[in-house]
C-alpha atoms as a PDB file:
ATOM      1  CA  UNK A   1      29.492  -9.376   6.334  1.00  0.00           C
ATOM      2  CA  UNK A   2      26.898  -7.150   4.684  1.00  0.00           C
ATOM      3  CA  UNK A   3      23.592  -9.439   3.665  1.00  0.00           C
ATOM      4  CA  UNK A   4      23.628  -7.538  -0.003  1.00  0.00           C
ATOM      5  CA  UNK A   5      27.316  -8.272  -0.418  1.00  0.00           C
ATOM      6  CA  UNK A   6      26.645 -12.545   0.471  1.00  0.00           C
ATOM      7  CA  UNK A   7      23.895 -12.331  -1.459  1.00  0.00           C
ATOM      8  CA  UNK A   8      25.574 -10.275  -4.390  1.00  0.00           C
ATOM      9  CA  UNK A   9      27.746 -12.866  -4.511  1.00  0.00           C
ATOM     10  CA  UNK A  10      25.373 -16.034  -4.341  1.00  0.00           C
ATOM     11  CA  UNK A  11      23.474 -14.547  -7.663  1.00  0.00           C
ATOM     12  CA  UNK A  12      26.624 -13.054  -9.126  1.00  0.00           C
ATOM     13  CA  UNK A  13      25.263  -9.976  -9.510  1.00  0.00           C
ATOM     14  CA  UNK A  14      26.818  -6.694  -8.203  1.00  0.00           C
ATOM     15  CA  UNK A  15      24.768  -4.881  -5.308  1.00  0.00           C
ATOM     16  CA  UNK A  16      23.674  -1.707  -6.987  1.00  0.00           C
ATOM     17  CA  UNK A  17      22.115  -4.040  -9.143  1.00  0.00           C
ATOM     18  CA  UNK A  18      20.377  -6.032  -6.946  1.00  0.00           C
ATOM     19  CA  UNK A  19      19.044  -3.438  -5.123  1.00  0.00           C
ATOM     20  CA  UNK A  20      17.918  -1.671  -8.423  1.00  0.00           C
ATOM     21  CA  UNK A  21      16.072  -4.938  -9.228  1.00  0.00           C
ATOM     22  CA  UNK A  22      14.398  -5.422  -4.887  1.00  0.00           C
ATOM     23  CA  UNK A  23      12.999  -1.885  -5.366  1.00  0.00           C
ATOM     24  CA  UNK A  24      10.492  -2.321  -7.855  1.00  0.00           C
ATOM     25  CA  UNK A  25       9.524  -5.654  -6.345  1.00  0.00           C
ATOM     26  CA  UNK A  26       9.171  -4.232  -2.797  1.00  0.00           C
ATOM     27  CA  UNK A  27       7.360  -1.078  -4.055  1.00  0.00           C
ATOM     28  CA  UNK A  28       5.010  -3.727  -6.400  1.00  0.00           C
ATOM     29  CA  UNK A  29       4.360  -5.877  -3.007  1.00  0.00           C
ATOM     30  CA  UNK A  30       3.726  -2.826  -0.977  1.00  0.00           C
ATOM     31  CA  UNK A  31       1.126  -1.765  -3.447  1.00  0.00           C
ATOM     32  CA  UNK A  32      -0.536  -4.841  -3.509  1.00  0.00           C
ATOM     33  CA  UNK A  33      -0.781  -5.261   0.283  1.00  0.00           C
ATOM     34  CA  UNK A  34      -2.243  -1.509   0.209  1.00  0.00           C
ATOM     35  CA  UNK A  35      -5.051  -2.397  -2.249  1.00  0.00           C
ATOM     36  CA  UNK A  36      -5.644  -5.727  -0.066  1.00  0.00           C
ATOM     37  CA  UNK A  37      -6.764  -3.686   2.906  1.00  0.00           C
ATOM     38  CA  UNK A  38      -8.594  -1.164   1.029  1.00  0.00           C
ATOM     39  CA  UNK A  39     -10.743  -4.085  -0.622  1.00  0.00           C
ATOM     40  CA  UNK A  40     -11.112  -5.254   2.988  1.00  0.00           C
ATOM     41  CA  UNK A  41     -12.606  -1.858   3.868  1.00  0.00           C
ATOM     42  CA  UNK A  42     -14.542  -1.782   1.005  1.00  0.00           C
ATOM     43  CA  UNK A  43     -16.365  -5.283   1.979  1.00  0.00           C
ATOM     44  CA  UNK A  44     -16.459  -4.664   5.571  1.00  0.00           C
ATOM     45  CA  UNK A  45     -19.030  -1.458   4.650  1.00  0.00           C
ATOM     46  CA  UNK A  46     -19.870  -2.589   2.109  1.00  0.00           C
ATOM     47  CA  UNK A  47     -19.085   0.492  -0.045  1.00  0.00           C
ATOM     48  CA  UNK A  48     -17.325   1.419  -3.406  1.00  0.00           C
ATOM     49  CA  UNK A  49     -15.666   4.326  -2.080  1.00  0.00           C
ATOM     50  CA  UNK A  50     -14.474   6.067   0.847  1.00  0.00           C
ATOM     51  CA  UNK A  51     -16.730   9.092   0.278  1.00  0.00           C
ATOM     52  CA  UNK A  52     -19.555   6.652   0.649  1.00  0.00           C
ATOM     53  CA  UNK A  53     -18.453   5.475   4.150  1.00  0.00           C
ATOM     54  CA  UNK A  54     -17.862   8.982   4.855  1.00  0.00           C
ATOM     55  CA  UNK A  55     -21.589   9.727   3.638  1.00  0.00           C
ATOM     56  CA  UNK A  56     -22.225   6.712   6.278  1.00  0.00           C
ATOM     57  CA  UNK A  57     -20.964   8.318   8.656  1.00  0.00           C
ATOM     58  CA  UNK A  58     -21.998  11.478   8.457  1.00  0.00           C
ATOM     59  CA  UNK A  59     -25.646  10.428   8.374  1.00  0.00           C
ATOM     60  CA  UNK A  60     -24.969   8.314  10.840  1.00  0.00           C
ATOM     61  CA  UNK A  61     -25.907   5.247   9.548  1.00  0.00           C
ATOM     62  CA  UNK A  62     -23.010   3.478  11.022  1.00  0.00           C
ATOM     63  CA  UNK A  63     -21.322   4.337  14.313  1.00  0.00           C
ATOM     64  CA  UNK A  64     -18.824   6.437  13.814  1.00  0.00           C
ATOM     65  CA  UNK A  65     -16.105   4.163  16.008  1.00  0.00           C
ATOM     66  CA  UNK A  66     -14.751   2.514  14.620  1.00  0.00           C
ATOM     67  CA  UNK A  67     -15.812   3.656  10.784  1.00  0.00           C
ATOM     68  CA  UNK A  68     -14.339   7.106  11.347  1.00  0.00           C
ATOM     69  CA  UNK A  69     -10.758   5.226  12.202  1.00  0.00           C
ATOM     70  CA  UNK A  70     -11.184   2.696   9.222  1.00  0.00           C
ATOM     71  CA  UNK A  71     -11.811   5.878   6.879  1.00  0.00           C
ATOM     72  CA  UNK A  72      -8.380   7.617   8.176  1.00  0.00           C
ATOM     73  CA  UNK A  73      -6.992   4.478   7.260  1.00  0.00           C
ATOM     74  CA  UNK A  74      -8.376   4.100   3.339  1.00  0.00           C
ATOM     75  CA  UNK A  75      -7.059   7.580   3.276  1.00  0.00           C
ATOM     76  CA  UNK A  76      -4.158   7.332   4.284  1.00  0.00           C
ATOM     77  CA  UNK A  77      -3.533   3.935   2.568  1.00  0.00           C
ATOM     78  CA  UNK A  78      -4.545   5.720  -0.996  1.00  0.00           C
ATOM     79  CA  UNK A  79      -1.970   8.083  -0.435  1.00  0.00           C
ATOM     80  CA  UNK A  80       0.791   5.471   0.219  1.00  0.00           C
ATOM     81  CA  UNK A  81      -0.359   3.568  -2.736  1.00  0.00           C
ATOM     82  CA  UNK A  82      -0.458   6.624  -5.015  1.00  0.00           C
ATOM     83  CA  UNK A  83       3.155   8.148  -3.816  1.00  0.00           C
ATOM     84  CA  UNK A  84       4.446   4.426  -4.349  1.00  0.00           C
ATOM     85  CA  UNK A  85       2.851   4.069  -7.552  1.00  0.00           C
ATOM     86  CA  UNK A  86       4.717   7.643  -8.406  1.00  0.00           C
ATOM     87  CA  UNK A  87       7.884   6.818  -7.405  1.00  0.00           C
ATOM     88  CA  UNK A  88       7.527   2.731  -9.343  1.00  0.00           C
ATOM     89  CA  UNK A  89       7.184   5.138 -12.541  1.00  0.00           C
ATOM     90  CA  UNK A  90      10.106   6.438 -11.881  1.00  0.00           C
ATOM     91  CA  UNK A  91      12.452   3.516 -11.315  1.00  0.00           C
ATOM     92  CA  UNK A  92      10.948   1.494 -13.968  1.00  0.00           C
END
């Protein structure tokens, strides 16, 4: 049987339902876990931004390996956040 369904049924609430409710919740977690490793980057360089460890990097005050793969990563990581946080304003 379908996991939502047994569940649906444990909470008595129908499934559209408690999917509507999981989505914000998942979306809120994801968020969370995406500012966790930014904060992570931030310490490990010891920087308030990722311009800065780009400006690091470019004046090569750090090595560039790994810092240049950690930078894609805050990148990329403020994009996920910020397309989550879009689509949380939607839903809520």
């Amino acid at each position: 049987m379908n996991t939502v369904l047994e569940v649906s049924k444990i909470v008595n609430i129908p499934p559209d339902e408690l999917i509507a409710r999981g989505m914000p919740a998942f979306l809120e977690k994801e968020i969370r876990l995406s500012e966790l490793e930014i904060a992570d980057l931030r310490d490990k360089y010891d920087v308030a931004s990722k311009e800065d460890l780009y400006k690091l990097i470019e004046s090569k005050s750090i090595n560039s390996h790994p810092a240049g793969e950690d930078y894609i990563t805050w990148k990329n990581k403020e994009k996920y956040r910020k397309d989550l946080e879009e689509k949380l304003k939607l839903i809520r």
